[in-house]
N, C-alpha and C. Protein backbone atom coordinates (compact mmCIF):
# COMPACT_ATOMS: atom_id res chain seq x y z
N UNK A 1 26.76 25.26 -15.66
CA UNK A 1 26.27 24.04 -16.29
C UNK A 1 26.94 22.81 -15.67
N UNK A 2 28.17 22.74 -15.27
CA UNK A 2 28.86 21.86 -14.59
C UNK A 2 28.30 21.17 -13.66
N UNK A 3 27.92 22.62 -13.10
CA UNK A 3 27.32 21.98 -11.41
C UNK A 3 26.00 21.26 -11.15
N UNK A 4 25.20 21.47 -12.35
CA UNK A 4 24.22 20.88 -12.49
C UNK A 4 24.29 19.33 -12.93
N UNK A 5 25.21 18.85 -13.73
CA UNK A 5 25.62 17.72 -13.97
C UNK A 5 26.34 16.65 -12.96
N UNK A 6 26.80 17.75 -11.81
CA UNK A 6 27.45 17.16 -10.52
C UNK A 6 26.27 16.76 -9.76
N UNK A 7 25.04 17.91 -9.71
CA UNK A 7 23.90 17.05 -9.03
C UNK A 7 23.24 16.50 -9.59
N UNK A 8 23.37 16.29 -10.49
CA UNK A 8 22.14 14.72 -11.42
C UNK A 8 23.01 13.56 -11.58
N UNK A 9 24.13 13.62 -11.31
CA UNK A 9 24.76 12.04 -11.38
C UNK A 9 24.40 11.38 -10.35
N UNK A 10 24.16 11.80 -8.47
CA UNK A 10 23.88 11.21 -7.69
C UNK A 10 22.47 10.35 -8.06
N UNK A 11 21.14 11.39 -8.59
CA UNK A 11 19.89 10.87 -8.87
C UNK A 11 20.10 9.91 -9.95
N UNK A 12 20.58 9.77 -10.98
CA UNK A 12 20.96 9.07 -11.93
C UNK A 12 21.39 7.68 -11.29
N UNK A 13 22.60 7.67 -10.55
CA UNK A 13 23.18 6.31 -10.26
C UNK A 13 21.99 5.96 -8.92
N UNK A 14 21.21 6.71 -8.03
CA UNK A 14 20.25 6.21 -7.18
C UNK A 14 19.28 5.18 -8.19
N UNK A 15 18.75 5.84 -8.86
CA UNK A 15 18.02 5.40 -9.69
C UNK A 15 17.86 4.11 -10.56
N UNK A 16 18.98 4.17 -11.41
CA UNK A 16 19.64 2.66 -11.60
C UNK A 16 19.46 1.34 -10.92
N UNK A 17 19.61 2.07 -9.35
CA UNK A 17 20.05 0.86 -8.41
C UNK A 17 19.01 0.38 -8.24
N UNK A 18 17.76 1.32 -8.19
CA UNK A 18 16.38 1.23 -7.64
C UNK A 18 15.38 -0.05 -8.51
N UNK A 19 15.79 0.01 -9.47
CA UNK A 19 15.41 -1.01 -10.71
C UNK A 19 15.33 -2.37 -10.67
N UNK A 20 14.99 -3.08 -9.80
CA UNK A 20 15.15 -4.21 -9.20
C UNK A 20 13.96 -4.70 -9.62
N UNK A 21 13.64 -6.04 -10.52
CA UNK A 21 12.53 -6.26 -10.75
C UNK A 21 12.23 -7.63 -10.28
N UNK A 22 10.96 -7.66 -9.95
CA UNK A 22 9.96 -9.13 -9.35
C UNK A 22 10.61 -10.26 -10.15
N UNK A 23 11.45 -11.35 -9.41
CA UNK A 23 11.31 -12.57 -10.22
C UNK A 23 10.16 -12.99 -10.65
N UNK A 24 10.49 -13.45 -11.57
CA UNK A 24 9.20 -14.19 -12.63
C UNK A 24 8.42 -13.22 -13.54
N UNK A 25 8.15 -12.26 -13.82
CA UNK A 25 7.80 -11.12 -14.08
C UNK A 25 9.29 -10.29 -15.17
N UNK A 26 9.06 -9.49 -15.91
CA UNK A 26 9.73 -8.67 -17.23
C UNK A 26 10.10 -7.35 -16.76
N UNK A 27 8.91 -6.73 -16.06
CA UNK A 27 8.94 -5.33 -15.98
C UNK A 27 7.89 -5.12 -14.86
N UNK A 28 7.93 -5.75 -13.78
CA UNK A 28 7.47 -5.32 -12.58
C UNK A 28 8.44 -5.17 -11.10
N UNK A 29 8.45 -3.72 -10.87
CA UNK A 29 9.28 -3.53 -9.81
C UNK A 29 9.28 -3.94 -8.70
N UNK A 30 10.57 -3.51 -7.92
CA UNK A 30 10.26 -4.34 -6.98
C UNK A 30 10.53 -2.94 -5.48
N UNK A 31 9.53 -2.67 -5.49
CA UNK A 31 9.95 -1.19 -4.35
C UNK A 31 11.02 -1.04 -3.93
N UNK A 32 11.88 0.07 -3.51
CA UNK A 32 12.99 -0.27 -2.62
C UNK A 32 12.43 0.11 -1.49
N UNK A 33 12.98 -0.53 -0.65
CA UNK A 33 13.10 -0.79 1.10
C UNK A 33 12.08 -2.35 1.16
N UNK A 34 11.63 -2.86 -0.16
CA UNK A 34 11.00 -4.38 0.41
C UNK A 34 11.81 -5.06 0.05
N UNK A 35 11.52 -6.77 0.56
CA UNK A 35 12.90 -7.60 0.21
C UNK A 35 11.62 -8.85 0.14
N UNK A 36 12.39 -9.22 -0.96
CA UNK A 36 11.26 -10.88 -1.00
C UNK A 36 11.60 -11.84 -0.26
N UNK A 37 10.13 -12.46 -0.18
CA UNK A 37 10.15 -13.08 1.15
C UNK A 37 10.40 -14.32 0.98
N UNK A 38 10.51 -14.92 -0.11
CA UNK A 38 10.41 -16.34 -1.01
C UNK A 38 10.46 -16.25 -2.39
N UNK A 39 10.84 -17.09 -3.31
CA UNK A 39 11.02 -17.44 -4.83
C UNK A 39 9.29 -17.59 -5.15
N UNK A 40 9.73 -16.84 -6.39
CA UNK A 40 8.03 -16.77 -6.75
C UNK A 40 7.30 -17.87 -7.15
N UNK A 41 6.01 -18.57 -7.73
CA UNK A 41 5.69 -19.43 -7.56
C UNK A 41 5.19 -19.01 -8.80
N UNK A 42 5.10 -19.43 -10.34
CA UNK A 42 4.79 -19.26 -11.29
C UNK A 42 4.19 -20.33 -12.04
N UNK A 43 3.16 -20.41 -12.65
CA UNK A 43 2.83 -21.39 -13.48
C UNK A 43 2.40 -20.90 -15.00
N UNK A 44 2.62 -21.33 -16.27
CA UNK A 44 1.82 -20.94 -17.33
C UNK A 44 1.49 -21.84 -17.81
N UNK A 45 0.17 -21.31 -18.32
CA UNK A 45 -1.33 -22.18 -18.45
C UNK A 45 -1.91 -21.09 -19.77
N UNK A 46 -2.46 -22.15 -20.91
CA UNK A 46 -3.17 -21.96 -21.89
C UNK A 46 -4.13 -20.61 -21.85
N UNK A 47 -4.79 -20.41 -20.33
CA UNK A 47 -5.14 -19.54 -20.38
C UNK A 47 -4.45 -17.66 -20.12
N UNK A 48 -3.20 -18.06 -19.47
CA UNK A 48 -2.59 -17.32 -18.81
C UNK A 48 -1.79 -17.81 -18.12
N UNK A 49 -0.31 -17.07 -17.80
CA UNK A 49 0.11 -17.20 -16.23
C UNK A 49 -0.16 -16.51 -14.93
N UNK A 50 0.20 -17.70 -14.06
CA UNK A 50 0.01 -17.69 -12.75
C UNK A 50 1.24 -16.96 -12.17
N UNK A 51 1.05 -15.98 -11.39
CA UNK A 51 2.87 -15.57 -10.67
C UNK A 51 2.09 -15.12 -9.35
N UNK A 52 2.83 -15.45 -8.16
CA UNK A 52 2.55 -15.05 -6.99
C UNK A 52 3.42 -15.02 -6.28
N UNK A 53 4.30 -13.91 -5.37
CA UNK A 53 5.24 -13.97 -5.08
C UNK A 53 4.66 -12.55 -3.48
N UNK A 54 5.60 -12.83 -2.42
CA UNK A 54 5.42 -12.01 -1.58
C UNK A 54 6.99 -10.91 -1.09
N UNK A 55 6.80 -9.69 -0.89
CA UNK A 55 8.34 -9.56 -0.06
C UNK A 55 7.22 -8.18 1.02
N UNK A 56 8.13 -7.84 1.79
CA UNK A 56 8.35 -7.32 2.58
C UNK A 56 9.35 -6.35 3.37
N UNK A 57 8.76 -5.27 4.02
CA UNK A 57 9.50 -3.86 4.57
C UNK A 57 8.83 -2.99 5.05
N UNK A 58 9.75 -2.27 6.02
CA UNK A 58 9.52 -1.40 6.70
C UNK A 58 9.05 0.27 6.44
N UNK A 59 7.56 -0.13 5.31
CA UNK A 59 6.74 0.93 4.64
C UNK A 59 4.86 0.13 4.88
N UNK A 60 4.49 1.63 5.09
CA UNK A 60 3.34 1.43 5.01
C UNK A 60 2.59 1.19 3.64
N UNK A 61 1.36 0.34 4.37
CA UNK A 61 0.22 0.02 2.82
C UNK A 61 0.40 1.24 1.90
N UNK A 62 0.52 2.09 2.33
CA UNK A 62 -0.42 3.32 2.04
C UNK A 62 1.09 3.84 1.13
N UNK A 63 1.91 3.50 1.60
CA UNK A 63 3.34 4.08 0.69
C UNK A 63 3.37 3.40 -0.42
N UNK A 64 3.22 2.21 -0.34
CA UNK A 64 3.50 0.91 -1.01
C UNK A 64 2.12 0.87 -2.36
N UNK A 65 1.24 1.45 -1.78
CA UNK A 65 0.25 1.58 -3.09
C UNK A 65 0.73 3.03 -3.56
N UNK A 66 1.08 4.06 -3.49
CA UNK A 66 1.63 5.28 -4.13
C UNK A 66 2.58 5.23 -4.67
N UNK A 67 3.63 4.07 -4.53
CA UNK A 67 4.59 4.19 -5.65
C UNK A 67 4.53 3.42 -6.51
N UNK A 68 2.85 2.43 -6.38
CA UNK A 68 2.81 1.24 -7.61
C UNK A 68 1.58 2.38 -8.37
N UNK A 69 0.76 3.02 -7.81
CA UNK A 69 -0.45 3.41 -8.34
C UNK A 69 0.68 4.90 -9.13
N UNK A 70 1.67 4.94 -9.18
CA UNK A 70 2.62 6.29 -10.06
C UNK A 70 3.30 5.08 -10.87
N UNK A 71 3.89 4.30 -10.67
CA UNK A 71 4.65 3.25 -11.29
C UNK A 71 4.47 2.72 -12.38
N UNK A 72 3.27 1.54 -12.06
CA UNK A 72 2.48 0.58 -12.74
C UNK A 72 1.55 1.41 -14.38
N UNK A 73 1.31 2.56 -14.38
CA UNK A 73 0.60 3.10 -15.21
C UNK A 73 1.41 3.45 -16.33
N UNK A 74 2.85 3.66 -15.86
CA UNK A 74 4.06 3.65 -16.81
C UNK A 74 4.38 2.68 -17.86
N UNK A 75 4.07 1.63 -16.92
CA UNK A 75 4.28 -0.04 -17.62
C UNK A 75 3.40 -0.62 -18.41
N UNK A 76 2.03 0.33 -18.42
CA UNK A 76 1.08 -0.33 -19.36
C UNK A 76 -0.08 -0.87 -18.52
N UNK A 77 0.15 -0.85 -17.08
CA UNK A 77 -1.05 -1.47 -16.00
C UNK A 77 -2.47 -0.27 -15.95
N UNK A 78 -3.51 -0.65 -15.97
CA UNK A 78 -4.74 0.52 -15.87
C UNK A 78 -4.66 0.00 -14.74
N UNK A 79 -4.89 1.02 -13.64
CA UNK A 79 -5.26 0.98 -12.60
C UNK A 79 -6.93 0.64 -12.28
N UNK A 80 -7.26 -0.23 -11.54
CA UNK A 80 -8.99 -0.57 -11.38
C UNK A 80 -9.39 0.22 -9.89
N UNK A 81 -8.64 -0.07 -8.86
CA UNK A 81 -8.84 -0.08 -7.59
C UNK A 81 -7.15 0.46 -6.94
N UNK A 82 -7.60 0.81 -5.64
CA UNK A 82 -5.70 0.87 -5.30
C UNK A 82 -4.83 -0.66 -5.51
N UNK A 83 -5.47 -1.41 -5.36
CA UNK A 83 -4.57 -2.72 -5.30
C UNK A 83 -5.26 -3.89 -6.49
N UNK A 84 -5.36 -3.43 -7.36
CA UNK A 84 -6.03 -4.17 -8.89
C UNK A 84 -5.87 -3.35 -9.88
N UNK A 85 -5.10 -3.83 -10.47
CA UNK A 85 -4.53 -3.32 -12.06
C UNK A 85 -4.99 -4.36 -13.02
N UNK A 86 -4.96 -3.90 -14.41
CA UNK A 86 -4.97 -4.93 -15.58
C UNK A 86 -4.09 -4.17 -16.83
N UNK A 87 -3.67 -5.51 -17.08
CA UNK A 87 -3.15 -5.29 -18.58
C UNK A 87 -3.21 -6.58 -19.45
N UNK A 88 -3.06 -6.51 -20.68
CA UNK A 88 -2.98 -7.32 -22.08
C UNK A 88 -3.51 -8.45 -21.27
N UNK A 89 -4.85 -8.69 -21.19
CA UNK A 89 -5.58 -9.99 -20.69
C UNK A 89 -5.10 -10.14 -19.17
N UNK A 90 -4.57 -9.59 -18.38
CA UNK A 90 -3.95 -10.17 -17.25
C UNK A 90 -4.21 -9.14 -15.78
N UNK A 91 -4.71 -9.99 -14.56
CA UNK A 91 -4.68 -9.11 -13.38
C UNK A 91 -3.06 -9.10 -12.64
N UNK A 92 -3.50 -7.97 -12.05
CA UNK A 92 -2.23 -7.66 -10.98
C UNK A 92 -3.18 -7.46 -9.74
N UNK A 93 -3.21 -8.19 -8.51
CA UNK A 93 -3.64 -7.84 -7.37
C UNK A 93 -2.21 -7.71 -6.29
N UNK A 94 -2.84 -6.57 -5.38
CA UNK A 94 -1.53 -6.38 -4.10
C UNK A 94 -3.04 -6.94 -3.14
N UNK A 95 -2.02 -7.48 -2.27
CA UNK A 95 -2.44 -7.30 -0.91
C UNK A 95 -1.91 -7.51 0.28
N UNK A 96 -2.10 -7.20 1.00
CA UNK A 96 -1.34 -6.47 2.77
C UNK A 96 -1.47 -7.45 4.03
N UNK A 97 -0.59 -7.84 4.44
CA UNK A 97 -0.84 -8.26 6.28
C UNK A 97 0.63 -6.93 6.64
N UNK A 98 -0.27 -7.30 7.92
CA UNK A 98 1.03 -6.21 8.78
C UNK A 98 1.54 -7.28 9.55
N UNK A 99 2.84 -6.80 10.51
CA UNK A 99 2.73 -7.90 11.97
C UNK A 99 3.64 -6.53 12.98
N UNK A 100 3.60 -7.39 13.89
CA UNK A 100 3.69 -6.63 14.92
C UNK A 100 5.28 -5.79 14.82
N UNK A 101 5.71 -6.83 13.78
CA UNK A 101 7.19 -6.04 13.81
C UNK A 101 7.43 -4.94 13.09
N UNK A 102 6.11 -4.19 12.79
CA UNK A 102 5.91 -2.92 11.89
C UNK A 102 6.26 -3.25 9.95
N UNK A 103 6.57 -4.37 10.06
CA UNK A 103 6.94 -4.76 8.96
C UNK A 103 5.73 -4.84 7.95
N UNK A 104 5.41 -4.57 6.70
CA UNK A 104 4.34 -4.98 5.55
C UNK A 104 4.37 -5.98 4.57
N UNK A 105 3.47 -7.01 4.41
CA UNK A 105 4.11 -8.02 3.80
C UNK A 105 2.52 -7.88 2.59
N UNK A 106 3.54 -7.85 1.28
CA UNK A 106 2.77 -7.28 0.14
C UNK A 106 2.55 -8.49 -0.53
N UNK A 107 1.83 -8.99 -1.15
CA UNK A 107 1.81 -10.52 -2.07
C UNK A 107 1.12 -9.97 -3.49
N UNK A 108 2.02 -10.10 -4.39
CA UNK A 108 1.59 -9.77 -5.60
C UNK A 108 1.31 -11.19 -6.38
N UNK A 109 0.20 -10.43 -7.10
CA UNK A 109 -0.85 -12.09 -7.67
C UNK A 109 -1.21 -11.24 -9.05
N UNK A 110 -0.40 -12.50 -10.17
CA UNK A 110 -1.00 -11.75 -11.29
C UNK A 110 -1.63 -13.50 -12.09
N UNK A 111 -2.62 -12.72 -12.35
CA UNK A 111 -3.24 -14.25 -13.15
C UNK A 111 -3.96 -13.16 -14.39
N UNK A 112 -4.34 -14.46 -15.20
CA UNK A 112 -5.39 -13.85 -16.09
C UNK A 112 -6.70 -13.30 -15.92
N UNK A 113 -7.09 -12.16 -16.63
CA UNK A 113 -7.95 -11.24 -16.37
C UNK A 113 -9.48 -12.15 -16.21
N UNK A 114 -10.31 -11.70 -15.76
CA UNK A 114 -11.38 -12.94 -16.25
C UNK A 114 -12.73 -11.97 -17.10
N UNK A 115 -13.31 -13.21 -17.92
CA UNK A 115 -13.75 -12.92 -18.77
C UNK A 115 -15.07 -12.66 -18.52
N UNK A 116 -16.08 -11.98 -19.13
CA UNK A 116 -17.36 -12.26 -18.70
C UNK A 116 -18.01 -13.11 -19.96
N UNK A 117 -18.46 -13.96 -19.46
CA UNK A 117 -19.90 -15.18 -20.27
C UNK A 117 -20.97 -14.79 -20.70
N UNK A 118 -21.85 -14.09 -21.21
CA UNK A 118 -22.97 -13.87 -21.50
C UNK A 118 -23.93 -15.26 -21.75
């Protein structure tokens, strides 16, 4: 039983560290291996807030939507699309440039959900 407690403290304290969440934002992570690229840009408005913030790292699109599309569903986000979530009135969009330096630069955009008019 010991030894089992010797290997779950490493995952335990990894884990912890991993917890890094999006300025401007409560409970949205922030991947590890990306690093933000700028201070987020937030506004709140009667209808909703505005948050848009970008970071970046050395992971593919394709990684980077598999640990939000396992993630995000935890937090209360329905998944719509790989890179469009919603929750409590509000969107979450990702989206991707690459550059040549293999690097991925992710820009998360959450505004309010929109409504339909009849």
């Amino acid at each position: 039983m010991k030894q089992f407690f010797y290997f779950l403290i490493p995952f335990v304290f990894l884990f912890s560290l991993s917890q890094a969440y999006l300025p401007g934002t409560e409970d949205l992570p922030l991947m590890t291996g990306l690093d933000l690229v700028e201070d987020p840009v937030v506004f709140d408005k009667m209808e909703g807030r505005l948050v848009t913030l970008q970071a970046q790292g050395d992971i593919s699109q394709k990684i980077i939507c598999e640990f939000y599309s396992k993630t995000l569903p935890n937090l209360g986000w329905k998944r719509k699309t790989d890179t469009l979530y919603e929750r409590d009135g509000e969107c979450l969009r990702l989206s991707f440039e690459s550059s040549n330096s293999k690097k991925t630069l992710v820009t998360f955009e959450i505004s309010p959900a929109p409504t339909l008019h009849l």
